[in-house]
Every structure is written in structure tokens, then in C-alpha cells.
Protein backbone atom coordinates (compact mmCIF):
# COMPACT_ATOMS: atom_id res chain seq x y z
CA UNK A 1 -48.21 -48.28 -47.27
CA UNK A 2 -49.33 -50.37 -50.10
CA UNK A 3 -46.31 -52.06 -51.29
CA UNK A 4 -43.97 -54.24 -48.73
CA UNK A 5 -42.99 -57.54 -47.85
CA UNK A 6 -43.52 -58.83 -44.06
CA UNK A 7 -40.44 -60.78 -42.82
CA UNK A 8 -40.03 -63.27 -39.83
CA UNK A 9 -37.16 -65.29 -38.57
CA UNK A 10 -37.04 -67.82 -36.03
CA UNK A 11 -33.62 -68.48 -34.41
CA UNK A 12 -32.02 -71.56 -33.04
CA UNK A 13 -30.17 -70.39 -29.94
CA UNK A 14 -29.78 -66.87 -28.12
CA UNK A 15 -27.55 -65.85 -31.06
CA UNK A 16 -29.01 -63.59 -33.58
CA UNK A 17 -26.89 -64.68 -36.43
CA UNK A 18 -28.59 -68.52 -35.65
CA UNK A 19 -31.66 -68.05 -38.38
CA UNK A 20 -32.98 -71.05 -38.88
CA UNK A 21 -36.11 -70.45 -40.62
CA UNK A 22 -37.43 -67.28 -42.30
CA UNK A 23 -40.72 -66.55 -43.84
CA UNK A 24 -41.74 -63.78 -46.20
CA UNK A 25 -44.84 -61.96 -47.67
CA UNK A 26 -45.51 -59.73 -50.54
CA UNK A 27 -48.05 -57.56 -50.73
CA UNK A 28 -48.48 -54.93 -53.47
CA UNK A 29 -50.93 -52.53 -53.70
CA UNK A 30 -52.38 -53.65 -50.41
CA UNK A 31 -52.86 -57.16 -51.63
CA UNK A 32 -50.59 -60.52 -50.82
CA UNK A 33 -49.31 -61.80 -53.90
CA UNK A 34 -46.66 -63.97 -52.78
CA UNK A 35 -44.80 -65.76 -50.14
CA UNK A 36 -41.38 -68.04 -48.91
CA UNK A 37 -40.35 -70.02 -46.70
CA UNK A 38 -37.28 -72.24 -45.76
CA UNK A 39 -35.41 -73.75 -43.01
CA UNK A 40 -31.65 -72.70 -42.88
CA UNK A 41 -28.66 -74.17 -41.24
CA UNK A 42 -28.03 -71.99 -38.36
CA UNK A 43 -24.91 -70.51 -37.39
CA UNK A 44 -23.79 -71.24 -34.71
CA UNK A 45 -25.00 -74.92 -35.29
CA UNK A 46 -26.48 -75.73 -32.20
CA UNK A 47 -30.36 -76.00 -30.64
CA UNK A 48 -31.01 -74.79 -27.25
CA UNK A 49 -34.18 -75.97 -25.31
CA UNK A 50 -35.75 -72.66 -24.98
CA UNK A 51 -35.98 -71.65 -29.04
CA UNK A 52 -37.12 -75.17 -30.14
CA UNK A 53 -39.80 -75.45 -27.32
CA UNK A 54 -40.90 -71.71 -28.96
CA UNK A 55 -40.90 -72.77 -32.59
CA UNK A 56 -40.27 -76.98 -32.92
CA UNK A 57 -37.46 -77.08 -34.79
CA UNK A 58 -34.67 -78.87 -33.87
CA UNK A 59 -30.62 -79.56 -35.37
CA UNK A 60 -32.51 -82.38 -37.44
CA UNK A 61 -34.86 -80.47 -39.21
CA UNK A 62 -32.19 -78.10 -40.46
CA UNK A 63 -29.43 -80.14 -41.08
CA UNK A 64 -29.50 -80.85 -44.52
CA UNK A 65 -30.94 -77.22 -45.19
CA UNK A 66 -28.94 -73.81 -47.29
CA UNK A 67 -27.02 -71.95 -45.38
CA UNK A 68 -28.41 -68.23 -44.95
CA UNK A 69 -26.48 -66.75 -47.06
CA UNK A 70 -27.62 -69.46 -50.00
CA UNK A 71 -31.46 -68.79 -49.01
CA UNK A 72 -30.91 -64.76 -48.71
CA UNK A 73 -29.23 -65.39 -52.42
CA UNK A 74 -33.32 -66.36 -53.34
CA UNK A 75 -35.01 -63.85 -51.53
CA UNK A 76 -32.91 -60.48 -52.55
CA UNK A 77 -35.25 -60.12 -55.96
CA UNK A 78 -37.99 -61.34 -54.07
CA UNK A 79 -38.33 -58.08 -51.66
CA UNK A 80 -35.77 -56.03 -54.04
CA UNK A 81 -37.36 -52.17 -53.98
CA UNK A 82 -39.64 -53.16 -51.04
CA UNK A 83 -39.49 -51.96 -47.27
CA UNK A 84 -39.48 -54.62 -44.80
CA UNK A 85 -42.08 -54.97 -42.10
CA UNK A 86 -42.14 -56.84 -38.62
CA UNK A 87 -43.64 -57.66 -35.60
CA UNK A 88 -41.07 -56.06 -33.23
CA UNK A 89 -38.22 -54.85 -35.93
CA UNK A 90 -35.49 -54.44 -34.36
CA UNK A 91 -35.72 -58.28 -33.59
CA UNK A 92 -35.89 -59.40 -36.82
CA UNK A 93 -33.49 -56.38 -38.37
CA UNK A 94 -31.23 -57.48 -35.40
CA UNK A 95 -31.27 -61.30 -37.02
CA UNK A 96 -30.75 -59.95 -40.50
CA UNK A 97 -27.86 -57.95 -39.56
CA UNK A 98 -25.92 -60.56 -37.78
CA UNK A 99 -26.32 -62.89 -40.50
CA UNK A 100 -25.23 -60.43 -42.90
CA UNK A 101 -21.95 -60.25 -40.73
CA UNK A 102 -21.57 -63.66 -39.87
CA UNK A 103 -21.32 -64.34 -43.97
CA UNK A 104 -19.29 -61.62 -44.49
CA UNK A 105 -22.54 -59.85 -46.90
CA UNK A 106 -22.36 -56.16 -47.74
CA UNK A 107 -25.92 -55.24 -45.88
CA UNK A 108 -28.02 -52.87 -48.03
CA UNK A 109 -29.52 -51.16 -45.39
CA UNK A 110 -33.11 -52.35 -45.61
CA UNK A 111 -35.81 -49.83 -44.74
CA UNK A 112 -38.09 -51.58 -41.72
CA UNK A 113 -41.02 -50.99 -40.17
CA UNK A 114 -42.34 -52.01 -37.22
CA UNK A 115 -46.45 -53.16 -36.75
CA UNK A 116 -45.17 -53.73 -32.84
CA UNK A 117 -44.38 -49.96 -32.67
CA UNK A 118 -47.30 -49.00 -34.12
CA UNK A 119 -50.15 -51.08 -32.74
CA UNK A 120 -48.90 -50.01 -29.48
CA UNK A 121 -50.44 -46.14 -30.52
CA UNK A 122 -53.05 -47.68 -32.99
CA UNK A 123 -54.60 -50.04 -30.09
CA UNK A 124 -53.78 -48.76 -26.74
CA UNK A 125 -56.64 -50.51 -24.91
CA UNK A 126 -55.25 -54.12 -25.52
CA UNK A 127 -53.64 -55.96 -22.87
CA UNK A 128 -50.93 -56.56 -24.68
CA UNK A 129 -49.44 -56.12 -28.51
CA UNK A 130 -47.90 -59.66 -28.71
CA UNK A 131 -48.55 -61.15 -32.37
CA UNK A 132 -51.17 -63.12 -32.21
CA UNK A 133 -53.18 -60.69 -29.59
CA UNK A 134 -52.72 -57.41 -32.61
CA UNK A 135 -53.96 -60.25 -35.48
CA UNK A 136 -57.08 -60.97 -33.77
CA UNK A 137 -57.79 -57.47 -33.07
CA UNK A 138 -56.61 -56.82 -37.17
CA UNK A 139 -59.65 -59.31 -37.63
CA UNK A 140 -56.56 -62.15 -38.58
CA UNK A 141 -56.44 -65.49 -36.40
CA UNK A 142 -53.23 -66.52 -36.50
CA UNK A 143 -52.78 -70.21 -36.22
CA UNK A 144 -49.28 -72.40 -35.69
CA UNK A 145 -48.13 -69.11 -34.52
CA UNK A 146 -43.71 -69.04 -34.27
CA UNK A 147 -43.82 -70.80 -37.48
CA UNK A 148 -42.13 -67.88 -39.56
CA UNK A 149 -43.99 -67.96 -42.35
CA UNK A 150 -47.54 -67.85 -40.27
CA UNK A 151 -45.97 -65.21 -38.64
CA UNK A 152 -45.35 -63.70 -41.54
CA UNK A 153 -48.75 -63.88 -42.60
CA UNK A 154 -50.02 -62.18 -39.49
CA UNK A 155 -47.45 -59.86 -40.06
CA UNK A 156 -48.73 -58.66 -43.20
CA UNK A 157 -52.27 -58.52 -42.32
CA UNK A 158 -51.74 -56.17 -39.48
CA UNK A 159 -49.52 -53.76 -41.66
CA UNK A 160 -52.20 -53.98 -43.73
CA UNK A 161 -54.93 -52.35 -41.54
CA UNK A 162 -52.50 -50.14 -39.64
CA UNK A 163 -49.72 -48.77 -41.47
């Protein structure tokens, strides 16, 4: 696969539809040509411990940012045509969806792939497939790792080498 765009979304509670950041890169013809990234008011609107200690944001830091269906509004000809790849899909395809129903969004049915899935038959011998553990195998050292768009990043590098 030469032609995709990695996704990641980080979440501000145990709800799915709670997206409060999302990063994106494009790669075409194996090659990353572009990227986004932006905060997003959740919904629901609240923080719990657990999610900010994974990824530092807090109600503050999104307070004042788009709503997700404002944000998706920028990304749609961004990925338009493109499948969607993640580190554990159904994850991040679980977030999407959510959102799409929270804002009452006709969902297109995006076509996602999943670099989890995958480096789990493509790498067998690590000791585990988490994101950071596949990058540095990819020969990709993810740093600031749960920020969504670093994640991203990551993201795209191992689809790179193994889908």
C-alpha cells in the first residue's frame, strides 16, 4: 500500500465519542507528504485522571478548541479517496464512529487498516506489538509517544515497511 493516511485519536474519558485530539498523516506513493493536528472539545466534556495521565491534556487545553465535527469538516478532503491506517483499528475506527453519531454525521464507511494486526504476523518474536515497541523494530523512534500526531507519525512509518 502506497497511498494512505495514518490516523490517531486521543480521548478524554472512557467514552469513545470524547476525541480530544487527532493527528493525521499522508503518505502517497510510499512517501509522507503531509500532516494535522488539533485539539477538539470533547464530548462528553469532562477529563478523567486515567486519559490525561496517558496523553497530558486536560479540560483547559481543549476548552476553547472546534468541536469534532468542525475539525472532521477540515480533514474530509484531507484523507478523501485514502484508506485509513492505525495502530490497533478498531480503537481508533471505534472513536471515529462514535463521534460520527454523537454529531449526528452520515459515516462514509472508511476503509481501515490495522499495523497492530499485522505486526503481530510480520514480527512474532517481539515481546510485545505496543506502538512504540513495532516503531523501533520499523527502524522509527517514536518520541512524546500518546501525542496523536507522533503517533501518527509512527503510525505511518510502520505501514510503511509492513503493509
Amino acid at each position: 500500500m502506497k497511498n494512505f493516511a495514518a490516523i490517531d485519536f486521543e480521548t478524554a474519558n472512557t467514552k469513545r465519542s470524547s476525541i480530544c485530539s487527532v493527528g493525521i498523516v499522508i503518505v502517497r506513493d510510499n512517501e509522507i507528504i503531509d500532516s494535522f493536528y488539533s485539539l477538539i472539545h470533547p464530548e462528553p466534556d469532562y477529563y478523567n485522571y486515567r486519559c490525561s495521565q496517558v496523553h497530558g491534556l486536560t479540560k483547559a487545553d481543549t476548552e476553547e478548541s472546534p468541536v469534532f465535527s468542525e475539525v472532521w469538516g477540515k480533514i474530509e478532503n484531507i484523507i478523501k479517496g485514502l484508506p485509513l491506517v492505525a495502530h490497533n483499528c478498531p480503537f481508533d475506527e471505534g472513536c471515529l464512529k462514535a463521534a460520527f453519531h454523537v454529531y449526528q454525521m452520515d459515516y462514509p464507511e472508511y476503509e481501515f487498516y490495522d499495523t497492530l494486526c499485522v505486526s503481530r504476523r510480520v514480527f512474532p518474536e517481539l515481546p510485545n506489538h505496543q506502538l512504540q515497541t513495532v516503531a523501533a523494530k520499523c527502524n522509527y523512534q517514536l518520541e512524546n509517544h500518546h501525542h496523536a500526531l507522533a503517533d501518527a507519525e509512527a503510525c505511518a512509518w510502520i505501514a510503511r515497511e509492513i503493509l
